[in-house]
Protein backbone atom coordinates (compact mmCIF):
# COMPACT_ATOMS: atom_id res chain seq x y z
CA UNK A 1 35.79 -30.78 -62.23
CA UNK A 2 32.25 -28.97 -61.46
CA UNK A 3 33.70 -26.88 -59.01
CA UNK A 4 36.55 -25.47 -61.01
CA UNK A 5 33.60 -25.10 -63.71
CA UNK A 6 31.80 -23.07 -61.14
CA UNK A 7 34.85 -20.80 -60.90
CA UNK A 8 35.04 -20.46 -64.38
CA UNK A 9 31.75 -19.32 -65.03
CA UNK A 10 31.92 -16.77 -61.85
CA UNK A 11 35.05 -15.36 -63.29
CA UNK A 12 33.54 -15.20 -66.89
CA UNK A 13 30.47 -13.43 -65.63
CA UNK A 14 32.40 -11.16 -63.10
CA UNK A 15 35.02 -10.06 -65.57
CA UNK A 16 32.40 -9.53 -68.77
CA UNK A 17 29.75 -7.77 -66.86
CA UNK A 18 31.18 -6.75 -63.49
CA UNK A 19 34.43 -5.49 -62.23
CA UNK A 20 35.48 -5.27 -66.09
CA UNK A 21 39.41 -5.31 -65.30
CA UNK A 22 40.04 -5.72 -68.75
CA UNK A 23 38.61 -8.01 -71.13
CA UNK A 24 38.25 -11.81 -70.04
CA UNK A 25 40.55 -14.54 -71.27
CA UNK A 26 38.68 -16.23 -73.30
CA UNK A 27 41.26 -18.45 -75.15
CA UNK A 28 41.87 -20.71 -71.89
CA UNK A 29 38.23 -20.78 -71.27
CA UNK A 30 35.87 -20.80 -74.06
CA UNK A 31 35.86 -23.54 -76.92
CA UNK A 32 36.44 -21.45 -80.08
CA UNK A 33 33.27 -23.76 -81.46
CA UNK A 34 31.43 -22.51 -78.26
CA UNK A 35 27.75 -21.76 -79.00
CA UNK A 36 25.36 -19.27 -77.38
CA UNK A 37 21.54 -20.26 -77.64
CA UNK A 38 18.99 -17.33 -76.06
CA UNK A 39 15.90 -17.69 -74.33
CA UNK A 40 12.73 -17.55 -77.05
CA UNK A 41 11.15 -14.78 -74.51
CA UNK A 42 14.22 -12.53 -75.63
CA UNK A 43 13.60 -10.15 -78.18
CA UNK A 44 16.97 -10.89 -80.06
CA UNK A 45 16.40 -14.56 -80.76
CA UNK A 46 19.61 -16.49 -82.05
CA UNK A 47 22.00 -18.47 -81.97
CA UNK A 48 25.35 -17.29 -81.75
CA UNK A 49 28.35 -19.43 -82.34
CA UNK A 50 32.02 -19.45 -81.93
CA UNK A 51 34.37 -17.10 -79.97
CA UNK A 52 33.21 -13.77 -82.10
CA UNK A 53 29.32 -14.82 -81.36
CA UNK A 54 30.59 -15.42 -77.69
CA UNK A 55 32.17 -11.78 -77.47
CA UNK A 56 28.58 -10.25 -79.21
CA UNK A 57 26.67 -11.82 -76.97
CA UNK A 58 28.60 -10.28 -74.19
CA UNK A 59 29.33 -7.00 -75.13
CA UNK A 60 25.47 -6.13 -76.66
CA UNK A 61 23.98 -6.09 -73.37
CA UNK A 62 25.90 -3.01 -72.11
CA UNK A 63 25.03 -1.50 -75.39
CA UNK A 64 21.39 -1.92 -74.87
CA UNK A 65 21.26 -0.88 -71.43
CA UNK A 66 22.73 1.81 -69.28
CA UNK A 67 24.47 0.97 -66.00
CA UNK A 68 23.79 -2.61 -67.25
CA UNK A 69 24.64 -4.64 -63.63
CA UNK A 70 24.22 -8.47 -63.97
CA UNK A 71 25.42 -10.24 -60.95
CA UNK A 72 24.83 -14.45 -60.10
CA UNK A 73 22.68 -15.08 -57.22
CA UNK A 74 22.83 -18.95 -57.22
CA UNK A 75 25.10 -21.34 -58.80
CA UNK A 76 24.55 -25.42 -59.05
CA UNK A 77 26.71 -27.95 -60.41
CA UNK A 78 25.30 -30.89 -62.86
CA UNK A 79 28.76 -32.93 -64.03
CA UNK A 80 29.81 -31.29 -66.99
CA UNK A 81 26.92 -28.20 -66.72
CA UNK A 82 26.70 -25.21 -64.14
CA UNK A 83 23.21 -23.76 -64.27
CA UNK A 84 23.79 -20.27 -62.71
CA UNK A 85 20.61 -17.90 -61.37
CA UNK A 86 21.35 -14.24 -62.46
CA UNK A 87 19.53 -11.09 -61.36
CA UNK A 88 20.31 -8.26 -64.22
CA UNK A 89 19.23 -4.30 -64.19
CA UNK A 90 19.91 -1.68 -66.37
CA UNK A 91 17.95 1.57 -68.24
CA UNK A 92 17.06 0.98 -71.69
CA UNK A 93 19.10 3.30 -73.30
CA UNK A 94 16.37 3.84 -76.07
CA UNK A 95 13.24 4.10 -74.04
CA UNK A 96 15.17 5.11 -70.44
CA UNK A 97 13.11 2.58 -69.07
CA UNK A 98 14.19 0.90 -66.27
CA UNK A 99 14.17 -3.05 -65.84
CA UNK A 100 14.65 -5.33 -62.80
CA UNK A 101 15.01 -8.97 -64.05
CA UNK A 102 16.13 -12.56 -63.06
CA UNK A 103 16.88 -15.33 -65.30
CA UNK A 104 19.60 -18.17 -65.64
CA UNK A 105 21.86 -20.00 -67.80
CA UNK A 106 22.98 -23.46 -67.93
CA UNK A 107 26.88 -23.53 -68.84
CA UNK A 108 28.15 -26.79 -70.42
CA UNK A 109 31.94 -27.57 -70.40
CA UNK A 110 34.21 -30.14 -72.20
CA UNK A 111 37.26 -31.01 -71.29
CA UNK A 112 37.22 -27.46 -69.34
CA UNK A 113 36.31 -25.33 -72.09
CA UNK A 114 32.55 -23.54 -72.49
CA UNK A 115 31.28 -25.01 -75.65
CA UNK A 116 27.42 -23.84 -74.63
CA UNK A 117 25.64 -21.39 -73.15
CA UNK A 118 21.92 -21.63 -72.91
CA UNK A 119 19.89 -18.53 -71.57
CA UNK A 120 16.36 -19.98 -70.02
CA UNK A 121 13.59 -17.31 -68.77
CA UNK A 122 13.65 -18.97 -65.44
CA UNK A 123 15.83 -20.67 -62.99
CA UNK A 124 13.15 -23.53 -63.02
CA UNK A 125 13.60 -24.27 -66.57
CA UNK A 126 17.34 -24.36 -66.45
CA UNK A 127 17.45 -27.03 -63.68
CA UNK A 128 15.15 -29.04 -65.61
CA UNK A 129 17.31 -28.68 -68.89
CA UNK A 130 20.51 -30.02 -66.39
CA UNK A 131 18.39 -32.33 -65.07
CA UNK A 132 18.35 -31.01 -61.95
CA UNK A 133 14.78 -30.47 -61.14
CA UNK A 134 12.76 -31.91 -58.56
């Protein structure tokens, strides 16, 4: 199954904040009691839950940022979890500053379906959290 979970978080990522062909499915992907915890270095902080918290979480990034561009650099499968290393950049559409960034998330599935997404400041800290560090 890790490998189809791969695919689904490539997809997910690709389709929310990449080719954007439309919006993703979300129904045959996401667990409607999917929660979305962010890193403690972001400056939103929270905890966002279900399928509308999901569809925030996606969608306020290319709010925030112009020519928002997040793309996965490194994906690594941990059973049920994909921890995936992202590289992000964008213009603050406040300040018109520009930011270069890299962070990663550790995806956790059941039985197929996203039911968390955790947002860690550094691929290093979301190996550890899938137990996948050295």
């Amino acid at each position: 199954m890790s490998e189809e979970n791969v695919e689904v978080v490539r997809r997910l990522i690709t389709e929310t904040w990449g080719e954007k062909t439309g919006p993703p499915d979300l129904a045959s992907r996401v667990h409607p009691q999917v929660e979305i915890v962010t890193s403690p270095d972001f400056p939103e902080q929270a905890v966002l839950r279900g399928l509308p918290g999901f569809e925030r979480w996606t969608r306020r990034w290319s709010e925030m940022f112009e020519g928002y561009d997040l793309q996965p650099e490194r994906f690594w499968e941990a059973g049920d979890r994909v921890v995936v290393a992202l590289h992000e950049r964008g213009i603050a559409t406040r300040s018109g500053i520009p930011f270069d960034d890299h962070y990663a998330h550790v995806w956790t599935f059941l039985s197929g379906l996203v039911v968390r997404v955790q947002v860690f400041r550094n691929q290093e800290e979301a190996l550890e959290a899938a137990g996948l560090s050295k």
